[in-house]
Protein backbone atom coordinates (compact mmCIF):
# COMPACT_ATOMS: atom_id res chain seq x y z
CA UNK A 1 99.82 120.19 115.56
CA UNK A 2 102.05 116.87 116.33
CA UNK A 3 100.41 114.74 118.78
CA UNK A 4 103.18 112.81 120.38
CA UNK A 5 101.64 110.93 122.63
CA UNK A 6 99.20 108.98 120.43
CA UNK A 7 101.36 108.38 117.13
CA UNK A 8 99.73 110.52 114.98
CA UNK A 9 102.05 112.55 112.95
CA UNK A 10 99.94 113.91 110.46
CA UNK A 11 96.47 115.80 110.83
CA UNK A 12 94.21 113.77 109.50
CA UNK A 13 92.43 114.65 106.00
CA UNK A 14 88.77 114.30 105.94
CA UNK A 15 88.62 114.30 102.23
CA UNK A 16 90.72 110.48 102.30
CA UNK A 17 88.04 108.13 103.34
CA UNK A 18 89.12 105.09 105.13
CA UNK A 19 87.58 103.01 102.10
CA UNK A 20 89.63 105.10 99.80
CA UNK A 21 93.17 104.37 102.05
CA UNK A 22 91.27 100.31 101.91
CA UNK A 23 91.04 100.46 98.42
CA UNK A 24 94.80 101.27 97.94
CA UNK A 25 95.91 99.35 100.24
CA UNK A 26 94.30 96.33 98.52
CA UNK A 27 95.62 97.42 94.93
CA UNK A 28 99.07 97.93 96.49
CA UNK A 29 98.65 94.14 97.85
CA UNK A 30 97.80 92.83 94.64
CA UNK A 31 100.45 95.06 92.87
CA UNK A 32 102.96 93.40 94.88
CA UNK A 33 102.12 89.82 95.00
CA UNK A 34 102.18 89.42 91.00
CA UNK A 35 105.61 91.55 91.16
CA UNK A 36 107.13 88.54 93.43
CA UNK A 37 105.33 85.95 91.71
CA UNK A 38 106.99 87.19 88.14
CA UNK A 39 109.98 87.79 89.54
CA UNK A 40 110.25 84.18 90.93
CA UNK A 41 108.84 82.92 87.41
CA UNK A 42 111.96 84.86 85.58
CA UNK A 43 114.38 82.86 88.18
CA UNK A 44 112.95 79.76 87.41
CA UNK A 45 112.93 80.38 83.46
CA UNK A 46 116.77 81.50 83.85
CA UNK A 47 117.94 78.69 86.03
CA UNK A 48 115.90 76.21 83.70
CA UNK A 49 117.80 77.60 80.43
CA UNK A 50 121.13 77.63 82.45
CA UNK A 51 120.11 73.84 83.15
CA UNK A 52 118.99 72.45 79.86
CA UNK A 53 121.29 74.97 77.89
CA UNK A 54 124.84 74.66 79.31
């Protein structure tokens, strides 16, 4: 059933433990912080090349 009232959408699963959804949510952090910081590193590389190249 959809409980309106309280937010919760979805039933909730008792086979995902909360330390499971933790766990992700930790990997998902990580996962995301090295994405930006490589992504900033390749923007720095490119507009050092443009710099000392052209």
């Amino acid at each position: 059933m959809n409980d309106h009232g309280t937010g919760n959408h979805f039933p909730s699963d008792p086979r995902v433990s909360d330390e499971f959804v933790r766990e992700r949510a930790a990997e998902w952090t990580a996962f995301t912080r090295f994405t930006t910081y490589g992504v900033v590193a390749v923007v720095v590389l490119l507009l050092l090349m443009a710099l000392f190249l052209l």
